[in-house]
PDB file of N, CA and C in Angstrom:
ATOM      1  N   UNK A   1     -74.794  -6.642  35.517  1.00  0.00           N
ATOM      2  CA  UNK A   1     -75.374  -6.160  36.759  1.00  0.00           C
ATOM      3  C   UNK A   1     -76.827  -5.734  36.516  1.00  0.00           C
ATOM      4  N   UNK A   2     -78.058  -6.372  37.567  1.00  0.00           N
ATOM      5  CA  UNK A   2     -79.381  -5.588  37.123  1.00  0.00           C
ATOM      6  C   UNK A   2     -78.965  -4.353  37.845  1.00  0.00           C
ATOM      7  N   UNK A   3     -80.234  -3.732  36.562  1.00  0.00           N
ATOM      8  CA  UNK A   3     -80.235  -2.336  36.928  1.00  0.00           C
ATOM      9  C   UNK A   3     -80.449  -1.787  38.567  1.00  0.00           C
ATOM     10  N   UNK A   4     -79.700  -1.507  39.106  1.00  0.00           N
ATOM     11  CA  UNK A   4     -79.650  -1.076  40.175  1.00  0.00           C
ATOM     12  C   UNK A   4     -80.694   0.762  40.589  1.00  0.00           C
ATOM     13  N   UNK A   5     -80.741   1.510  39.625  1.00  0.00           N
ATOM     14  CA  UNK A   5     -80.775   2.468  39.589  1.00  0.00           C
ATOM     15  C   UNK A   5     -82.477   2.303  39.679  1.00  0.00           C
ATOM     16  N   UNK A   6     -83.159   1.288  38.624  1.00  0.00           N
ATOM     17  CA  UNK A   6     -84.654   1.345  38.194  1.00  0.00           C
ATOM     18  C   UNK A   6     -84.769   0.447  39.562  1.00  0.00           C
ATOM     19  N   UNK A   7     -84.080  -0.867  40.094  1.00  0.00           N
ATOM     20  CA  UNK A   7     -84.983  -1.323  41.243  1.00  0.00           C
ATOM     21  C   UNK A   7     -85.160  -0.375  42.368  1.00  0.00           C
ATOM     22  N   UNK A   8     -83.945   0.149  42.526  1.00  0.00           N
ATOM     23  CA  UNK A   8     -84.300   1.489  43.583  1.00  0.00           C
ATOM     24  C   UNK A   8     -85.507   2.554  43.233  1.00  0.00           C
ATOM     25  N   UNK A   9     -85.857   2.283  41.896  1.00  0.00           N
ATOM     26  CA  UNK A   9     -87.245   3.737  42.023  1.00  0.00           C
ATOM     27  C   UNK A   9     -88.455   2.617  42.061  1.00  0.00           C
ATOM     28  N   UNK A  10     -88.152   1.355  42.183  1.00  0.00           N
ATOM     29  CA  UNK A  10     -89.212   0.530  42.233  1.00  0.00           C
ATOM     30  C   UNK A  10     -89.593   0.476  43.745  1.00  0.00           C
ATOM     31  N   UNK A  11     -88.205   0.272  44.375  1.00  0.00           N
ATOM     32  CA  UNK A  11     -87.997   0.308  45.990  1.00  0.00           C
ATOM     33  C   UNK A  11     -88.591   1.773  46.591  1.00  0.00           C
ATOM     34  N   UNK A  12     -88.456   2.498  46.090  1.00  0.00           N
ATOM     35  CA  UNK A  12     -88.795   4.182  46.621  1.00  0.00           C
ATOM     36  C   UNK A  12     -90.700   3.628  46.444  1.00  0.00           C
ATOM     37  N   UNK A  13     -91.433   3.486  44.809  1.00  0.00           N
ATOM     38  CA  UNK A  13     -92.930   3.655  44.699  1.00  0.00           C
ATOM     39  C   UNK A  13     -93.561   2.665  46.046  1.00  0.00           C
ATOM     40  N   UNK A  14     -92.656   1.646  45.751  1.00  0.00           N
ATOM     41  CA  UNK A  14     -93.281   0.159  47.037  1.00  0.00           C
ATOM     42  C   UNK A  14     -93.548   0.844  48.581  1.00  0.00           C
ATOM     43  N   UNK A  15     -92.664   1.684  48.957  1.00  0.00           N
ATOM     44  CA  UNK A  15     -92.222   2.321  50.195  1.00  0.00           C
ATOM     45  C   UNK A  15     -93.150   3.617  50.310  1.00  0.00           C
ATOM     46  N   UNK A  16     -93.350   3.807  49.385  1.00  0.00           N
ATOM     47  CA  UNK A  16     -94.567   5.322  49.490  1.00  0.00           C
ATOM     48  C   UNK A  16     -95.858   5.314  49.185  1.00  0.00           C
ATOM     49  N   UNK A  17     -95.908   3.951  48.103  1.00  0.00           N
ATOM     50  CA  UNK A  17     -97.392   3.639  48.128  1.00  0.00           C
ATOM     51  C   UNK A  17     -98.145   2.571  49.842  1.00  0.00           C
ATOM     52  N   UNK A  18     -96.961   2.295  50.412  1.00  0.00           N
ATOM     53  CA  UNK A  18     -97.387   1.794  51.625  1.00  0.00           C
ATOM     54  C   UNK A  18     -97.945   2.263  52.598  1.00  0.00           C
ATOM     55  N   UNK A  19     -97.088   3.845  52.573  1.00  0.00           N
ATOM     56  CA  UNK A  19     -97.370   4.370  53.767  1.00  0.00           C
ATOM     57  C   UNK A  19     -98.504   5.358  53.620  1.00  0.00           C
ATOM     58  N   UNK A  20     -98.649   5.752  52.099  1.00  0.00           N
ATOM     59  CA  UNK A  20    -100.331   6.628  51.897  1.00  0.00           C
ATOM     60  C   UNK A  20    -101.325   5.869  51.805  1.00  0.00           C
ATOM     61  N   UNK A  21    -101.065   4.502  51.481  1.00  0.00           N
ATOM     62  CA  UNK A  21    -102.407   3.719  51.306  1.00  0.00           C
ATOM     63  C   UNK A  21    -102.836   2.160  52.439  1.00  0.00           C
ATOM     64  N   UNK A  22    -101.728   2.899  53.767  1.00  0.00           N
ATOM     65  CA  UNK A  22    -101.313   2.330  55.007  1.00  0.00           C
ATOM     66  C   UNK A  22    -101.784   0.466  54.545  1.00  0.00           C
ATOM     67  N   UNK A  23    -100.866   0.289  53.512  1.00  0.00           N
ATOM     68  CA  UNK A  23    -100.303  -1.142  53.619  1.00  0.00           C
ATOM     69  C   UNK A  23     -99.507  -1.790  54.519  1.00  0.00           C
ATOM     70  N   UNK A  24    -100.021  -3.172  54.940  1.00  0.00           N
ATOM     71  CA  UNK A  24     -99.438  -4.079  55.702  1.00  0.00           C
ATOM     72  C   UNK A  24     -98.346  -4.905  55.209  1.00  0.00           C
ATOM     73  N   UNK A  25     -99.000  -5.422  54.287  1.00  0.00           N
ATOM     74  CA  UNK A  25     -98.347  -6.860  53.072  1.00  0.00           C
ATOM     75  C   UNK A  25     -98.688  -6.794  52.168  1.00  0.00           C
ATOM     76  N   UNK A  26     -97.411  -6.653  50.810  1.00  0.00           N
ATOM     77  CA  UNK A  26     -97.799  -7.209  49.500  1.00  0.00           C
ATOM     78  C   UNK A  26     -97.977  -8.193  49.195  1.00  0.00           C
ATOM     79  N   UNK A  27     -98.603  -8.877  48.324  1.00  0.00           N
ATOM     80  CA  UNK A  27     -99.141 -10.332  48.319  1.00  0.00           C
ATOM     81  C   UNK A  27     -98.874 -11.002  46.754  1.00  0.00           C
ATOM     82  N   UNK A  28     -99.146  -9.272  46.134  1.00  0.00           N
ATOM     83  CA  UNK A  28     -98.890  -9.716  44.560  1.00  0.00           C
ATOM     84  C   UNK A  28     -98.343  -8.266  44.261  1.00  0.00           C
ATOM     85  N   UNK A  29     -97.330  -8.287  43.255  1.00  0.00           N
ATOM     86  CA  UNK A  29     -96.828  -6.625  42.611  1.00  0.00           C
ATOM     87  C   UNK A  29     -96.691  -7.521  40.892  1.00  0.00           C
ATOM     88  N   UNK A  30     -97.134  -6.435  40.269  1.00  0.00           N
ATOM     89  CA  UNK A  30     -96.813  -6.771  38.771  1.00  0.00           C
ATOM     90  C   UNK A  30     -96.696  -5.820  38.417  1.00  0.00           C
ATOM     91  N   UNK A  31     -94.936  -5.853  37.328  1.00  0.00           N
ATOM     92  CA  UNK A  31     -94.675  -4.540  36.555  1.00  0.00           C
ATOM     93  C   UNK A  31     -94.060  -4.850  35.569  1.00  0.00           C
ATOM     94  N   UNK A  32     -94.018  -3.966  34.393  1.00  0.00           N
ATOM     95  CA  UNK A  32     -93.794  -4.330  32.683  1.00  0.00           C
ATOM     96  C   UNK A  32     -92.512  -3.153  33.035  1.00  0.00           C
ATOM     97  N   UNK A  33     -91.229  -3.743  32.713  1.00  0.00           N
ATOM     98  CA  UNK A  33     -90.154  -2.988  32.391  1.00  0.00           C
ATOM     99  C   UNK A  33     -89.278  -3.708  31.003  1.00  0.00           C
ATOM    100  N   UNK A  34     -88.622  -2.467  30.647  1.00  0.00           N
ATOM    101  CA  UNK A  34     -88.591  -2.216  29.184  1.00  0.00           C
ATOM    102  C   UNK A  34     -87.613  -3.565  28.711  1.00  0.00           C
ATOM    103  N   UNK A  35     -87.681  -3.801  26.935  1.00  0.00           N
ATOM    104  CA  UNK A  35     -87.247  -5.116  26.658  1.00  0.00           C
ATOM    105  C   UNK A  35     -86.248  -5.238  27.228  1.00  0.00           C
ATOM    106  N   UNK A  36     -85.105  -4.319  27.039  1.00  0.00           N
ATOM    107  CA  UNK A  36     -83.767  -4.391  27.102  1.00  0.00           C
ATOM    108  C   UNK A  36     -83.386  -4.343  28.536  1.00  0.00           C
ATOM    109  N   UNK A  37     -84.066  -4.397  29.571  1.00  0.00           N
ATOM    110  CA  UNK A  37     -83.807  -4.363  30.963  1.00  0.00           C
ATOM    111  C   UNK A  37     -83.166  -6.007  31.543  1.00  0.00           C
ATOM    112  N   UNK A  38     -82.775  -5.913  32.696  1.00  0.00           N
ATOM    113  CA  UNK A  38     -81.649  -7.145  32.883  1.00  0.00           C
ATOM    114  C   UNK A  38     -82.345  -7.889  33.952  1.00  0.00           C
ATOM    115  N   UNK A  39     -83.848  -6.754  34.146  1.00  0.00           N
ATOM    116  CA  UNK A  39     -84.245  -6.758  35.941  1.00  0.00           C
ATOM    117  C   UNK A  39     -85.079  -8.442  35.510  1.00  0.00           C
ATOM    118  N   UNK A  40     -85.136  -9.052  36.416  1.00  0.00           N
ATOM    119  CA  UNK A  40     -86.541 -10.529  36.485  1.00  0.00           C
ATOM    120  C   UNK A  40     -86.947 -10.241  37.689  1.00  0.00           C
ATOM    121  N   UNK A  41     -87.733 -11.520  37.267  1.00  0.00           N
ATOM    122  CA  UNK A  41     -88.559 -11.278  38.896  1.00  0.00           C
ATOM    123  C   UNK A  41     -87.612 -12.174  40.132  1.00  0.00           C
ATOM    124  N   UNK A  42     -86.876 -13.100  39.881  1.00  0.00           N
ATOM    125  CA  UNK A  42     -86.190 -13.070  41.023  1.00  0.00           C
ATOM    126  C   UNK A  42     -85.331 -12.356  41.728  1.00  0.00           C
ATOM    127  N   UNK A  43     -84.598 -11.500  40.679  1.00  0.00           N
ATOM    128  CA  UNK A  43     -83.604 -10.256  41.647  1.00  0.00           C
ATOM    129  C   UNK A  43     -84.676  -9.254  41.445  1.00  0.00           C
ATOM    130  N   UNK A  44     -85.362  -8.771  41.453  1.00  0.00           N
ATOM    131  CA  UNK A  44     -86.571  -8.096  41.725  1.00  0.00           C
ATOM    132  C   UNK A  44     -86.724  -8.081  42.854  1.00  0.00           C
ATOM    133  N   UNK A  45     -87.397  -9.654  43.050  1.00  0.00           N
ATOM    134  CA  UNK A  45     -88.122 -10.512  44.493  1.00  0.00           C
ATOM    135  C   UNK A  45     -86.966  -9.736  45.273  1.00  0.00           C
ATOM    136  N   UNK A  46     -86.095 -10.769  45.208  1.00  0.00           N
ATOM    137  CA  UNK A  46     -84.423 -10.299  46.539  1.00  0.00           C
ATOM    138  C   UNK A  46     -84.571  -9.085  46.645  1.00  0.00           C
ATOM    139  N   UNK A  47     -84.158  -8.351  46.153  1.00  0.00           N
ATOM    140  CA  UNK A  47     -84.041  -6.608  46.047  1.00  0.00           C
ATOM    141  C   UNK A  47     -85.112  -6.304  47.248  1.00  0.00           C
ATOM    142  N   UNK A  48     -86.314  -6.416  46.785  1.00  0.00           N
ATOM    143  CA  UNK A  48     -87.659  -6.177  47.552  1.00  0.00           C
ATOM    144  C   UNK A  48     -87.721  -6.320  48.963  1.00  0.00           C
ATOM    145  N   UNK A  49     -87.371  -7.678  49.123  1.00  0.00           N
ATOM    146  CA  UNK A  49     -87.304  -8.202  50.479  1.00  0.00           C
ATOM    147  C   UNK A  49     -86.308  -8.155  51.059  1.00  0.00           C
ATOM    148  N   UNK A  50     -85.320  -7.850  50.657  1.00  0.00           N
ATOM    149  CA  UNK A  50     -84.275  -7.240  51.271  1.00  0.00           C
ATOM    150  C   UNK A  50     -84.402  -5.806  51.667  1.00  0.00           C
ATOM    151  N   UNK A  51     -84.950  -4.824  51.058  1.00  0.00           N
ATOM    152  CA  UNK A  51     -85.539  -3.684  51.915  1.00  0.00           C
ATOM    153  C   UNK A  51     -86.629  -3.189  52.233  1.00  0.00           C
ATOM    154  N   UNK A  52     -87.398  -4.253  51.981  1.00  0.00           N
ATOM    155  CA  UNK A  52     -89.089  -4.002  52.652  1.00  0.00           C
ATOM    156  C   UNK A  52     -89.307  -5.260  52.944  1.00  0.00           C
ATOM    157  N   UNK A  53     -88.824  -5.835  53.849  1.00  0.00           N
ATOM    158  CA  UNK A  53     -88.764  -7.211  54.312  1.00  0.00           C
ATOM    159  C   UNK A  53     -90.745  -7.573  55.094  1.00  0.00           C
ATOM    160  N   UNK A  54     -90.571  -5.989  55.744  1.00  0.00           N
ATOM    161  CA  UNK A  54     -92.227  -6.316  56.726  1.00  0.00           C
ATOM    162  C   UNK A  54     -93.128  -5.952  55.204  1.00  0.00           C
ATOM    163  N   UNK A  55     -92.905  -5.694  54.345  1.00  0.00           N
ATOM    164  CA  UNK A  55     -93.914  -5.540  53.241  1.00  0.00           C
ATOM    165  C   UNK A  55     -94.058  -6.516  52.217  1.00  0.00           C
ATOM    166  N   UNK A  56     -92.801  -7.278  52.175  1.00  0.00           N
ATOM    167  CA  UNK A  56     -92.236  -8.096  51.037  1.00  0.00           C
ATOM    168  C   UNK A  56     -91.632  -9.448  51.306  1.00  0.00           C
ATOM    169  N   UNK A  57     -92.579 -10.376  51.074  1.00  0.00           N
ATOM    170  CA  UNK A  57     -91.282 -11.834  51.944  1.00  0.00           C
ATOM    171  C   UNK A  57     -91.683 -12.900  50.938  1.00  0.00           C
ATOM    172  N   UNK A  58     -91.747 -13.872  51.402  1.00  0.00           N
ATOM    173  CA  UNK A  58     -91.563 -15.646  50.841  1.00  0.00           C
ATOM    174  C   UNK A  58     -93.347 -15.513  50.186  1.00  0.00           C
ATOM    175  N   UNK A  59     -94.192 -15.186  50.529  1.00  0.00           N
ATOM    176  CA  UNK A  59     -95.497 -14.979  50.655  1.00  0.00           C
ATOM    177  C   UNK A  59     -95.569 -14.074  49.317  1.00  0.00           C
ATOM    178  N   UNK A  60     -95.077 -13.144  48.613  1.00  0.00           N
ATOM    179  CA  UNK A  60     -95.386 -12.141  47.779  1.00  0.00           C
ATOM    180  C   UNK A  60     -94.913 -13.112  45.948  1.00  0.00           C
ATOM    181  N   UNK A  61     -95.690 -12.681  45.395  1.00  0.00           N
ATOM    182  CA  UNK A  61     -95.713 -12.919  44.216  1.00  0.00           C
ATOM    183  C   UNK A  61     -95.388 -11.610  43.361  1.00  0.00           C
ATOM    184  N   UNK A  62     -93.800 -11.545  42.391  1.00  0.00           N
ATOM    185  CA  UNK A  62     -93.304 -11.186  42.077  1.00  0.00           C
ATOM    186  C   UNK A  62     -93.833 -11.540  40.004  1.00  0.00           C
ATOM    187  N   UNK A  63     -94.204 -10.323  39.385  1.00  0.00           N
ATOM    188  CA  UNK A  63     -94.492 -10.688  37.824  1.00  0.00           C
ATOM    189  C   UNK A  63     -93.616  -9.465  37.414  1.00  0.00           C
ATOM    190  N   UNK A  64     -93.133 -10.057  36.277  1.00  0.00           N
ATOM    191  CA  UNK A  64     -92.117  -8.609  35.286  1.00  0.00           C
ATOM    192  C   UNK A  64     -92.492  -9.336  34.064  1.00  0.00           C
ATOM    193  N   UNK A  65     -93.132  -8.222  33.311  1.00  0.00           N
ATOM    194  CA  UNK A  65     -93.058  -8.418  31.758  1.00  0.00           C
ATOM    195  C   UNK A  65     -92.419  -7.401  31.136  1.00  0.00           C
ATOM    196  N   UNK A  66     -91.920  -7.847  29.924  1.00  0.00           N
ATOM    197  CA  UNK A  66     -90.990  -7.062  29.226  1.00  0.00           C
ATOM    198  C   UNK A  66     -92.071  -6.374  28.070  1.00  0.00           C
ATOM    199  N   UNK A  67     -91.784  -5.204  27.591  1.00  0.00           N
ATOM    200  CA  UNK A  67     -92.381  -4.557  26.678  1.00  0.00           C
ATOM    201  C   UNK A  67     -91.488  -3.347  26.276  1.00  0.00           C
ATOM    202  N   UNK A  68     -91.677  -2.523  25.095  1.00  0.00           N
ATOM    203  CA  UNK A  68     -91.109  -1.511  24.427  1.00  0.00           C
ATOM    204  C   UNK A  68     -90.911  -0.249  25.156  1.00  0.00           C
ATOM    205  N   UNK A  69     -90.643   0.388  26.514  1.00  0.00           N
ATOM    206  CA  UNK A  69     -90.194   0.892  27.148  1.00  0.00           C
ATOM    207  C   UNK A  69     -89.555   1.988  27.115  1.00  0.00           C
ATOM    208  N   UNK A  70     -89.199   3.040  27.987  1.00  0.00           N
ATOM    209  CA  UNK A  70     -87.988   3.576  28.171  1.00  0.00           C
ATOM    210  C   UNK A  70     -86.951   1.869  28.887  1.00  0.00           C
ATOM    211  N   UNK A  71     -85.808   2.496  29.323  1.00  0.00           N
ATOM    212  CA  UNK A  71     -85.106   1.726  29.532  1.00  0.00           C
ATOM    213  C   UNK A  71     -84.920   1.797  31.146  1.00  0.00           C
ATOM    214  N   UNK A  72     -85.092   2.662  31.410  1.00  0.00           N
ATOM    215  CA  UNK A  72     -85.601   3.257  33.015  1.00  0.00           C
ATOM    216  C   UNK A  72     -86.557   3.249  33.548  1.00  0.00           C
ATOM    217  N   UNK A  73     -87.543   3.003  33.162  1.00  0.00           N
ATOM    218  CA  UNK A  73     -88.629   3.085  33.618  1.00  0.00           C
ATOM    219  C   UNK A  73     -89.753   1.794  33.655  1.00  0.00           C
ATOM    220  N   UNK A  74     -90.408   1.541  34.559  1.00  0.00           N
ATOM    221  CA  UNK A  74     -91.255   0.808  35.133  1.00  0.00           C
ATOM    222  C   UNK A  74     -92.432   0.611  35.403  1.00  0.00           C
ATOM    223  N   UNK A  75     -93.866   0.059  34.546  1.00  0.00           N
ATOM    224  CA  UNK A  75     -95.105   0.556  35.144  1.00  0.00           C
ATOM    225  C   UNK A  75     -95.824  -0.457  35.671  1.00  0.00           C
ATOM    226  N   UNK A  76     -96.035  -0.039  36.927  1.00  0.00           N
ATOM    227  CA  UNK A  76     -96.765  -1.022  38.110  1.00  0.00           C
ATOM    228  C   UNK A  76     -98.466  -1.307  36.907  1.00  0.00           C
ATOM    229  N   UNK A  77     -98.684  -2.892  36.541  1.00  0.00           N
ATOM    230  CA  UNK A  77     -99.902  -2.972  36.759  1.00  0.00           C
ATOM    231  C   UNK A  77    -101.184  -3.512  37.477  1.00  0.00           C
ATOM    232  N   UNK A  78    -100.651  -4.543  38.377  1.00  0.00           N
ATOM    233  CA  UNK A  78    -101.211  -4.507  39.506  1.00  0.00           C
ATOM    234  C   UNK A  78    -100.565  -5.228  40.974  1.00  0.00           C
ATOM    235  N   UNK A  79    -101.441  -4.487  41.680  1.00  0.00           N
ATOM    236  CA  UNK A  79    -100.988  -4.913  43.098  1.00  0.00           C
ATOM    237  C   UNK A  79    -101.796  -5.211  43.938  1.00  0.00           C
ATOM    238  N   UNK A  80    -101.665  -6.277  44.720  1.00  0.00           N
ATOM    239  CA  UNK A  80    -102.403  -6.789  45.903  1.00  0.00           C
ATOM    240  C   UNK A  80    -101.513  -6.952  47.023  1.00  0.00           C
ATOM    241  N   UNK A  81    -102.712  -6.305  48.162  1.00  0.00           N
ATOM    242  CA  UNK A  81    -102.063  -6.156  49.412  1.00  0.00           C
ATOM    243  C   UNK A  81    -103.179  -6.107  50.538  1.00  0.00           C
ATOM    244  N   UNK A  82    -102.728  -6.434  51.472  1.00  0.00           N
ATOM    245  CA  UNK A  82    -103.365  -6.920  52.743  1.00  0.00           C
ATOM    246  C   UNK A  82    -103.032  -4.894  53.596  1.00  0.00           C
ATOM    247  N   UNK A  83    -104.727  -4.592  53.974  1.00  0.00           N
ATOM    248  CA  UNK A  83    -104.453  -2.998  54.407  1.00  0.00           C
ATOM    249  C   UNK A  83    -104.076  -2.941  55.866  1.00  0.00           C
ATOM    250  N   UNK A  84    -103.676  -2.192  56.458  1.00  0.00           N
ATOM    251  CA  UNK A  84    -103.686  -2.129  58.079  1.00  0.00           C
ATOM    252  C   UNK A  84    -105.458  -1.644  58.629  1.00  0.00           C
TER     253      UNK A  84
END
């Protein structure tokens, strides 16, 4: 099972960096989660657009690299987005 627990705090930053930095559309998200994680970028992608569908769709470019990590944790390094 991917981690369910880390896409949800991925789902929470996506959802709060939207609404302080009044985003429209993500276009690109890139994040390095730890080796041993199960997450990719396609159940990533799904996850995403399944609950930020007006932020997140067919259009967004999804990157995950793996690196030495906690096992929980996730660091956004970049993002592109279309502002309101």
């Amino acid at each position: 099972m991917k981690s369910i627990n880390l896409m949800y705090k991925i789902d929470k930053f996506v959802k709060e960096i939207s609404i302080v930095r009044k985003i429209n559309k993500i276009n690109r998200l890139s994040i390095v989660v730890s080796d041993q994680s199960d997450i990719d970028k396609e159940s990533l992608h799904k996850y995403l657009k399944q609950t930020n569908s007006n932020l997140i769709g067919e259009w967004t470019l999804i990157e995950v690299k793996k690196d030495k990590i906690p096992l929980e944790s996730a660091i956004v390094t970049d993002i592109k987005c279309d502002y309101e």
